[in-house]
C-alpha atoms as a PDB file:
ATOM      1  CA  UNK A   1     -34.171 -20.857  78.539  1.00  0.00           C
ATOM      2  CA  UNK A   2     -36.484 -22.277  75.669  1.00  0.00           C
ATOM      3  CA  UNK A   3     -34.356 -23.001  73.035  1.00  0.00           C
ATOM      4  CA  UNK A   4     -36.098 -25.684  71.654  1.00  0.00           C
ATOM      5  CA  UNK A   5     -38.590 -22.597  70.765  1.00  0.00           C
ATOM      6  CA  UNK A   6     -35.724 -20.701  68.670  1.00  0.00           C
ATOM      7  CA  UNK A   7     -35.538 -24.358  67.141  1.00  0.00           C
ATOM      8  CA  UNK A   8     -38.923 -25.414  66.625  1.00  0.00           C
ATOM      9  CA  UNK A   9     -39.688 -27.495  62.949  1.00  0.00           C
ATOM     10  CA  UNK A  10     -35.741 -27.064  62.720  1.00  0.00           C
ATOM     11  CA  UNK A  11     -33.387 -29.408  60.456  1.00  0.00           C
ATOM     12  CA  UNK A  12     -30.301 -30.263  62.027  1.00  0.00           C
ATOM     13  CA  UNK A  13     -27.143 -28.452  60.904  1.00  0.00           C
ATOM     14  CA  UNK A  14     -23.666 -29.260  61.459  1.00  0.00           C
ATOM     15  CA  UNK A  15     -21.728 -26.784  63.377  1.00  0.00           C
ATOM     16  CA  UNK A  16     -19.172 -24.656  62.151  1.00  0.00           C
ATOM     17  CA  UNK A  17     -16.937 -22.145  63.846  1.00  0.00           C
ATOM     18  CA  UNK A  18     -18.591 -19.318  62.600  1.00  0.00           C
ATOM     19  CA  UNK A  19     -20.137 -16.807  65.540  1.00  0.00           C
ATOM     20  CA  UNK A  20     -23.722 -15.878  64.995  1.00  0.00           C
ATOM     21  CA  UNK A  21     -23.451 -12.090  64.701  1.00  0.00           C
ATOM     22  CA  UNK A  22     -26.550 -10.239  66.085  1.00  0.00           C
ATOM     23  CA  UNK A  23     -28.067  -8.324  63.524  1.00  0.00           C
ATOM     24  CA  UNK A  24     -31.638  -6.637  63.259  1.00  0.00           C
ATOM     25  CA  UNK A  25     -31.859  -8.686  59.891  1.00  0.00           C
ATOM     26  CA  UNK A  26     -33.450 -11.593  59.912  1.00  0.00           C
ATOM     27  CA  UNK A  27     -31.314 -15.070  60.466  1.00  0.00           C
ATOM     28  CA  UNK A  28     -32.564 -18.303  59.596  1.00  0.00           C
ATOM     29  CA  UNK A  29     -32.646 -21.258  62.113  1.00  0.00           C
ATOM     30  CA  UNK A  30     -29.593 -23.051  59.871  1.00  0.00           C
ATOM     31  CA  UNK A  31     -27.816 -20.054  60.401  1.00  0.00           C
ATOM     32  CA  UNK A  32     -28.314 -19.825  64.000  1.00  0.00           C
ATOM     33  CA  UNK A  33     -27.674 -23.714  64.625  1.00  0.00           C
ATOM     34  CA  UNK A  34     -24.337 -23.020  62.945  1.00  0.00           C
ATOM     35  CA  UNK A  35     -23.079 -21.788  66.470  1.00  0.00           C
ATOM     36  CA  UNK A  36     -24.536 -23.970  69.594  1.00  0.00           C
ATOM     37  CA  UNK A  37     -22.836 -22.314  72.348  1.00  0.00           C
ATOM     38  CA  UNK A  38     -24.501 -18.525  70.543  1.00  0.00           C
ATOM     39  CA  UNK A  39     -27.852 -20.480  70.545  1.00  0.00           C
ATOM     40  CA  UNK A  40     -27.676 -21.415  74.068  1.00  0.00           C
ATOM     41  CA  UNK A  41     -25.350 -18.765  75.566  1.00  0.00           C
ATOM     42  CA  UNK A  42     -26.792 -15.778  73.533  1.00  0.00           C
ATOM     43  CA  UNK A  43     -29.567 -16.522  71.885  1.00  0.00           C
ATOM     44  CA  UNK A  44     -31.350 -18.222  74.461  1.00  0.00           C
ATOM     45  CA  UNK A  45     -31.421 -15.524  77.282  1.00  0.00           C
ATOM     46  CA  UNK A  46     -32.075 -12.662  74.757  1.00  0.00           C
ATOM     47  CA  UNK A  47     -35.420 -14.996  73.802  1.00  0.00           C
ATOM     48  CA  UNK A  48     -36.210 -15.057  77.349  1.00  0.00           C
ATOM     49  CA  UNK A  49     -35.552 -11.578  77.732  1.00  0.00           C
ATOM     50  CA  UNK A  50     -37.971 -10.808  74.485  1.00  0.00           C
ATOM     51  CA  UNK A  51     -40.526 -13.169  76.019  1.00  0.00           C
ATOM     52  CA  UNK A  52     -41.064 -11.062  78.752  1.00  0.00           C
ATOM     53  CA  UNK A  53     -40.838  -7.686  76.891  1.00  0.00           C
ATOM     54  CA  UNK A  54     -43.429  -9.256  74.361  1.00  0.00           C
ATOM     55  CA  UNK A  55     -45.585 -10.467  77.224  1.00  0.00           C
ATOM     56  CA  UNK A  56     -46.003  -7.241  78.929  1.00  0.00           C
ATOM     57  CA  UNK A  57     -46.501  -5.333  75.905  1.00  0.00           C
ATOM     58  CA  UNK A  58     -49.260  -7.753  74.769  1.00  0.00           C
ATOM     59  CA  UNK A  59     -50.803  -7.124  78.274  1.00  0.00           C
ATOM     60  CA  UNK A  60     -51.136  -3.081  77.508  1.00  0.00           C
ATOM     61  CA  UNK A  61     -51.603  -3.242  74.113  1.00  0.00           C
ATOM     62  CA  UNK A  62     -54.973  -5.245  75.037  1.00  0.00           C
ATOM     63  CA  UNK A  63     -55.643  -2.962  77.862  1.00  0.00           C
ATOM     64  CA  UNK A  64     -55.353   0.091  75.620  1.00  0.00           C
ATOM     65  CA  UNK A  65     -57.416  -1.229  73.580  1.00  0.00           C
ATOM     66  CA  UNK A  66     -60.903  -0.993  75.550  1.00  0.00           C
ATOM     67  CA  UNK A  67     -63.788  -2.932  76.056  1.00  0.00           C
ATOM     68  CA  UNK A  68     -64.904  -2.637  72.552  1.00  0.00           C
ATOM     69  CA  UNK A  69     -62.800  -4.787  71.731  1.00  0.00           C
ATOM     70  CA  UNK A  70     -62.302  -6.853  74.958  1.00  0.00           C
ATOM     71  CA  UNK A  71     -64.113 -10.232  73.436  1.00  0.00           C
ATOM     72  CA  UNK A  72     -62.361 -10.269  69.842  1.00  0.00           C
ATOM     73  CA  UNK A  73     -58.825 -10.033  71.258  1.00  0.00           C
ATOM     74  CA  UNK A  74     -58.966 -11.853  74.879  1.00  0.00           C
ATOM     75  CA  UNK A  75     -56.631 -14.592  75.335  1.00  0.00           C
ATOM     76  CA  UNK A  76     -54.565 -13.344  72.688  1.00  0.00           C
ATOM     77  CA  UNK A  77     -51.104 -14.942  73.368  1.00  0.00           C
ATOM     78  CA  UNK A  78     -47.463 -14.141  71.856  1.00  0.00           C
ATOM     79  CA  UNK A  79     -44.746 -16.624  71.294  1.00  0.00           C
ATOM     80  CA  UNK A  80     -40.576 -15.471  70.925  1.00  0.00           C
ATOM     81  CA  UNK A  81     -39.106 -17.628  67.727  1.00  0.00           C
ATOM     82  CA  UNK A  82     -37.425 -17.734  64.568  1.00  0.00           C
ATOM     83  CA  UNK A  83     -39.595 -16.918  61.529  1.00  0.00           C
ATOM     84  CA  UNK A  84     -39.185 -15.573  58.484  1.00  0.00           C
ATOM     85  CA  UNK A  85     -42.143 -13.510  58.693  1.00  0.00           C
ATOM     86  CA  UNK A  86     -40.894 -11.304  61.122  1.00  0.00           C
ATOM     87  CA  UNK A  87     -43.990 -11.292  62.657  1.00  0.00           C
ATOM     88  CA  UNK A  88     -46.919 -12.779  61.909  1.00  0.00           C
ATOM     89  CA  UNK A  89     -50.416 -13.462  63.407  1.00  0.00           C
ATOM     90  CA  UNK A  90     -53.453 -16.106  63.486  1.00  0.00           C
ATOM     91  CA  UNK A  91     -56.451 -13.933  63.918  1.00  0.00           C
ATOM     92  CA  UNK A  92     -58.305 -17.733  64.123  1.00  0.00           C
ATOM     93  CA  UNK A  93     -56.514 -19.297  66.994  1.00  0.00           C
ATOM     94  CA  UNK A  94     -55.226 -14.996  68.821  1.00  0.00           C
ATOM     95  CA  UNK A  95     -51.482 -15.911  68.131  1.00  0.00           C
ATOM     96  CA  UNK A  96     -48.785 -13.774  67.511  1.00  0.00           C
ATOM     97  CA  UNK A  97     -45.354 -15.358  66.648  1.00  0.00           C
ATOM     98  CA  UNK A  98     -42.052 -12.466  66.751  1.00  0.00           C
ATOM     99  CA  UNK A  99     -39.157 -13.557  65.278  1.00  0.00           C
ATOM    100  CA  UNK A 100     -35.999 -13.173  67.760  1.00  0.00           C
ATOM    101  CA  UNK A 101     -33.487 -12.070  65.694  1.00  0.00           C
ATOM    102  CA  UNK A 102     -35.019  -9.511  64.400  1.00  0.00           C
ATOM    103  CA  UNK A 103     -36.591  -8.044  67.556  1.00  0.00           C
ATOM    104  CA  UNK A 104     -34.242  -8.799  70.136  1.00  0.00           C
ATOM    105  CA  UNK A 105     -32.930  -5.397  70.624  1.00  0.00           C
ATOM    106  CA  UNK A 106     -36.118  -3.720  69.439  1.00  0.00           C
ATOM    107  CA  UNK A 107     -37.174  -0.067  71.578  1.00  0.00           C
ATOM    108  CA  UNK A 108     -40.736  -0.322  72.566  1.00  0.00           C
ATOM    109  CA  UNK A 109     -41.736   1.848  70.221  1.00  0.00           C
ATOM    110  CA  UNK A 110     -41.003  -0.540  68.053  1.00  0.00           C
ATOM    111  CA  UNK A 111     -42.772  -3.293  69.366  1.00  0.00           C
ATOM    112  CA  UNK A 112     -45.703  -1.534  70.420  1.00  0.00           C
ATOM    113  CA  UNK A 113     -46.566  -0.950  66.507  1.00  0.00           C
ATOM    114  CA  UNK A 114     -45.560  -4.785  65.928  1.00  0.00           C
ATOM    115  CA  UNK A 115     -47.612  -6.035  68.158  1.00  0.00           C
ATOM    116  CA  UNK A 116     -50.481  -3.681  68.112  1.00  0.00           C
ATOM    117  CA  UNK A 117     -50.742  -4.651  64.084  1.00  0.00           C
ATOM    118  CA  UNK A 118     -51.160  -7.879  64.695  1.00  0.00           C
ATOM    119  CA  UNK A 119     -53.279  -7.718  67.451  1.00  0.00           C
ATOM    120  CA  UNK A 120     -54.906  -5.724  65.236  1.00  0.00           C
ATOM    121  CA  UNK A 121     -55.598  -8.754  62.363  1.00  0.00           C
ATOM    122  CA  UNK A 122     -56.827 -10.907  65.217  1.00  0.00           C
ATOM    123  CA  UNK A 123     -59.238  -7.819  66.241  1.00  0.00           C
ATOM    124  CA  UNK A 124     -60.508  -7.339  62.758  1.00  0.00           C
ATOM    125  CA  UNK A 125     -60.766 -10.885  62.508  1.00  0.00           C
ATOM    126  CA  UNK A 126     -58.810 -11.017  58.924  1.00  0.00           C
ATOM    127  CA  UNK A 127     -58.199 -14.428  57.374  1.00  0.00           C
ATOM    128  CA  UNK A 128     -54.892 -15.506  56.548  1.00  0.00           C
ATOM    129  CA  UNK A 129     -55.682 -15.649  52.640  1.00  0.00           C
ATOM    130  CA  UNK A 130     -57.678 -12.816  51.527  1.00  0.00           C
ATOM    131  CA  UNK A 131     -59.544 -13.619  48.480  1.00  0.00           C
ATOM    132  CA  UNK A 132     -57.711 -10.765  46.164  1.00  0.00           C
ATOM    133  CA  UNK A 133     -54.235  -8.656  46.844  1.00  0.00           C
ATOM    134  CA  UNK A 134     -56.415  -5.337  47.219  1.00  0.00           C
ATOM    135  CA  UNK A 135     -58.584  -7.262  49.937  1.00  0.00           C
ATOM    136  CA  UNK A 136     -54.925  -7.867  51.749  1.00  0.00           C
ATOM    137  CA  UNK A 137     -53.373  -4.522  51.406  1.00  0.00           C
ATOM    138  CA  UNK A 138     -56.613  -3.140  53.027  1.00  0.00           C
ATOM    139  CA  UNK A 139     -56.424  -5.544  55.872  1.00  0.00           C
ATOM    140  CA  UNK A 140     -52.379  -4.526  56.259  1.00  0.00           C
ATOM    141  CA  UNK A 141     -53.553  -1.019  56.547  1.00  0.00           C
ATOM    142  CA  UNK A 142     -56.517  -1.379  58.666  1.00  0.00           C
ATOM    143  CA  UNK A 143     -53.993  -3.172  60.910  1.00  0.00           C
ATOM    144  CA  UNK A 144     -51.498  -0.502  60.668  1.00  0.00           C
ATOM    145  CA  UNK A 145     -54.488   1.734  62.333  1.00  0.00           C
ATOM    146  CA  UNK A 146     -55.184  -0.216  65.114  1.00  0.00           C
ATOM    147  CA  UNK A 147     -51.763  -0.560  65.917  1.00  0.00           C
ATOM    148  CA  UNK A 148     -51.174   2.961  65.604  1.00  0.00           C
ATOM    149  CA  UNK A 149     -53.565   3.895  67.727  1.00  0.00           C
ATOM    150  CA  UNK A 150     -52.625   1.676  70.443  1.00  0.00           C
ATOM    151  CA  UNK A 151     -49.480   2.332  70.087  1.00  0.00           C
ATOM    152  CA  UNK A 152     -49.981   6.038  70.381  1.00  0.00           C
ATOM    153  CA  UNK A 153     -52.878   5.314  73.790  1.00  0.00           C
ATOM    154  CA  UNK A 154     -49.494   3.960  75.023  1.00  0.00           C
ATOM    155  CA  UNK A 155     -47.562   7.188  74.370  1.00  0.00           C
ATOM    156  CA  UNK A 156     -45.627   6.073  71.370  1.00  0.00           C
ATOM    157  CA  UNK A 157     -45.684   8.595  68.581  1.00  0.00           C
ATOM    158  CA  UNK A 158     -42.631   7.375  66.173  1.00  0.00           C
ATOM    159  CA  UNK A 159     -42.918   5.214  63.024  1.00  0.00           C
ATOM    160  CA  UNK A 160     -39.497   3.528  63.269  1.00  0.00           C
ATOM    161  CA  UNK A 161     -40.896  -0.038  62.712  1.00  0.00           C
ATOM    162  CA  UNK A 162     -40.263  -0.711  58.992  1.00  0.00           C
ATOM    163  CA  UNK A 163     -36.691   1.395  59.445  1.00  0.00           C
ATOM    164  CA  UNK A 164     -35.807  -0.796  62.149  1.00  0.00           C
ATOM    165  CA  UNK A 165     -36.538  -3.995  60.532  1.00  0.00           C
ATOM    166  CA  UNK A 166     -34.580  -3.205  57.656  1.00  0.00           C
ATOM    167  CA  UNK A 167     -31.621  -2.359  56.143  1.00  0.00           C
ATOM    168  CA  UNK A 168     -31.239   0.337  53.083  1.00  0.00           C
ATOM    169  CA  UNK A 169     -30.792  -2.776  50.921  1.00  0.00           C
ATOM    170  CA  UNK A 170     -33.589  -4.721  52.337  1.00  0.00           C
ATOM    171  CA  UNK A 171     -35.668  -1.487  52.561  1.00  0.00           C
ATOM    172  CA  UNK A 172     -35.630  -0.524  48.449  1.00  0.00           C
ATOM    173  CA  UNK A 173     -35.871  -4.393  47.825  1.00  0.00           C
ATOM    174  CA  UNK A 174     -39.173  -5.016  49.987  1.00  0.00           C
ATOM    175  CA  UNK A 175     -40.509  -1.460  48.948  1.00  0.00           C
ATOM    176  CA  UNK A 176     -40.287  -2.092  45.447  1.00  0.00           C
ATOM    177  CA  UNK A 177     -41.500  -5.521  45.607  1.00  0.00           C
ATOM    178  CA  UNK A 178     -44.766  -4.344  47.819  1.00  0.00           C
ATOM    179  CA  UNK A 179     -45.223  -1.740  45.122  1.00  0.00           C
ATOM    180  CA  UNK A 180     -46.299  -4.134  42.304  1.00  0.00           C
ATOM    181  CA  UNK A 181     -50.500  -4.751  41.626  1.00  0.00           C
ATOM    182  CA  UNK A 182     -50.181  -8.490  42.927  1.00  0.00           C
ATOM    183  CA  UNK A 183     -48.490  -7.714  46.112  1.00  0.00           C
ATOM    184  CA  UNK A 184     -50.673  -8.637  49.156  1.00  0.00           C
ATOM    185  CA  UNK A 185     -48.849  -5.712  51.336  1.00  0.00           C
ATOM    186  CA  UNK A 186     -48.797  -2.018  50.641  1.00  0.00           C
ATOM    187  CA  UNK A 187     -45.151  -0.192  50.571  1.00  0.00           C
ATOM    188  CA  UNK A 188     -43.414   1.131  53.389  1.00  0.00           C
ATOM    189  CA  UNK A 189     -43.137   4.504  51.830  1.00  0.00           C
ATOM    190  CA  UNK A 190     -47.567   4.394  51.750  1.00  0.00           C
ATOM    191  CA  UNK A 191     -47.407   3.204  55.315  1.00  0.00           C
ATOM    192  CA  UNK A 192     -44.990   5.342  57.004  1.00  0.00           C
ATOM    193  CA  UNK A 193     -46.381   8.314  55.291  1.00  0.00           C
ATOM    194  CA  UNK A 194     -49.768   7.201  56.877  1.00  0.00           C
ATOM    195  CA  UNK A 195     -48.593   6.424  60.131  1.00  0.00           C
ATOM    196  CA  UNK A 196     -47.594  10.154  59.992  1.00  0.00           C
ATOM    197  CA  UNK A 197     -50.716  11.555  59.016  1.00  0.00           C
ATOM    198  CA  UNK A 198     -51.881  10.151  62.363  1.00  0.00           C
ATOM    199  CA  UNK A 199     -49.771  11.931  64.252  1.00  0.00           C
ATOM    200  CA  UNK A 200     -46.591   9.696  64.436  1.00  0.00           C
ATOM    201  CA  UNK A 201     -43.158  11.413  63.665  1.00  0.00           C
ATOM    202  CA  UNK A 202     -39.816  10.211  62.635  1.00  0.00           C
ATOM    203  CA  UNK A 203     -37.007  11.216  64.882  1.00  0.00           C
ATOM    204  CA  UNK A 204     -33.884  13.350  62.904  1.00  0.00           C
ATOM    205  CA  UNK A 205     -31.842  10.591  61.802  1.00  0.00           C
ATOM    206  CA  UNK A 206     -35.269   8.536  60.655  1.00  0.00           C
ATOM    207  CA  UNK A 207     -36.356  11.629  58.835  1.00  0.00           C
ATOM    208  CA  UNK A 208     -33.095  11.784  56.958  1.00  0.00           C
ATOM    209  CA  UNK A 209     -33.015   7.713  56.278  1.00  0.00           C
ATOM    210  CA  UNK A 210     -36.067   8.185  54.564  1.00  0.00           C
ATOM    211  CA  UNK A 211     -35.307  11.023  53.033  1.00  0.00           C
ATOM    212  CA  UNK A 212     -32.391   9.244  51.270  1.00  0.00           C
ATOM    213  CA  UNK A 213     -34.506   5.895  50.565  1.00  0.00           C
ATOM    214  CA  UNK A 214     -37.196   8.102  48.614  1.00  0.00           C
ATOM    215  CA  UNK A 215     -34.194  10.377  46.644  1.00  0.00           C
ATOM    216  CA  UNK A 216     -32.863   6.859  45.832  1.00  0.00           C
ATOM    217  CA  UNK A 217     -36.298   5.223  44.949  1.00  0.00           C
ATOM    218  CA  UNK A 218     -36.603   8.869  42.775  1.00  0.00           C
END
């Protein structure tokens, strides 16, 4: 087990007797250091677990993705943590960090788009601070292509990432915030609604989730 991964750039925190709950929203290292024996008893094989997951679907992903793009993308390497960013990539050095407690439990659906869209900013070779916020909200979508198609080379044809990732909460919150000029990421509504014009669907209960998100965002 790699904890010191989980704990990497971490502050120490005193423990408590609080359990660390799993949860698809994100926790913070101090919150996971709150319980020791959950860091190393739960935690720690679900990261190896995700490791492996996030290995393998790197490998296709890269595969799919064809000799085209075979130079911009080789080496491209994937790393299990906690970060607030969900997930994140350096198109400069072909990383990809995936936060744990977020993605633990994550279908492969799921990670398939993850990964794929940041494979696809390495790809693309975007820089990690576009000169304007329209600059950035065409690189997020130009990633969101890649991945999708990947994702879909791969057989995956359902845009549950954002619903996964989120809570209803979390969801209007984000949404709204992504929805003002000087945001550097386009909404979820924009994206799932693109992902489906590509030929991804939502499954029943996503279909209704969203239906209720955009009556409340209405």
């Amino acid at each position: 087990m790699r904890i010191h991964e989980i704990l990497e750039d971490a502050d120490p925190v005193a423990p408590t007797a609080t359990p660390t709950t799993p949860t698809r929203k994100f926790q913070s290292l101090a919150t996971l250091q709150k319980d020791p024996d959950a860091l190393v008893n739960t935690w720690g094989p679900r990261l190896d677990q995700l490791q492996t997951r996030c290995n393998s679907m790197l490998a296709k992903l890269i595969a799919a993705a064809g000799p085209q793009w075979a130079k911009k993308i080789a080496g491209t390497s994937i790393t299990v943590r906690s970060t607030d960013q969900y997930v994140q990539a350096n198109a400069q050095n072909r990383t990809i960090i995936i936060d744990i407690t977020v993605f633990w439990d994550a279908p492969d659906a799921t990670l398939a788009v993850a990964i794929g869209h940041e494979l696809g900013h390495i790809a693309l070779a975007h820089i990690n601070a576009p000169a304007t916020p329209a600059i950035s909200r065409k690189d997020e979508f130009d990633a969101d292509d890649f991945g999708i198609r990947l994702a879909k080379v791969l057989g995956y044809d359902t845009a549950e990432l954002f619903k996964f990732m989120h809570n209803k909460e979390q969801y209007d919150w984000t949404n709204f915030i992504s929805s003002q000029p000087s945001s550097t990421h386009p909404n979820y509504d924009q994206r799932i609604d693109r992902a489906k014009k590509q030929g991804f669907k939502l499954s029943k209960g996503g279909q209704q989730q969203i239906d209720a998100l955009q009556q409340h965002l209405a």
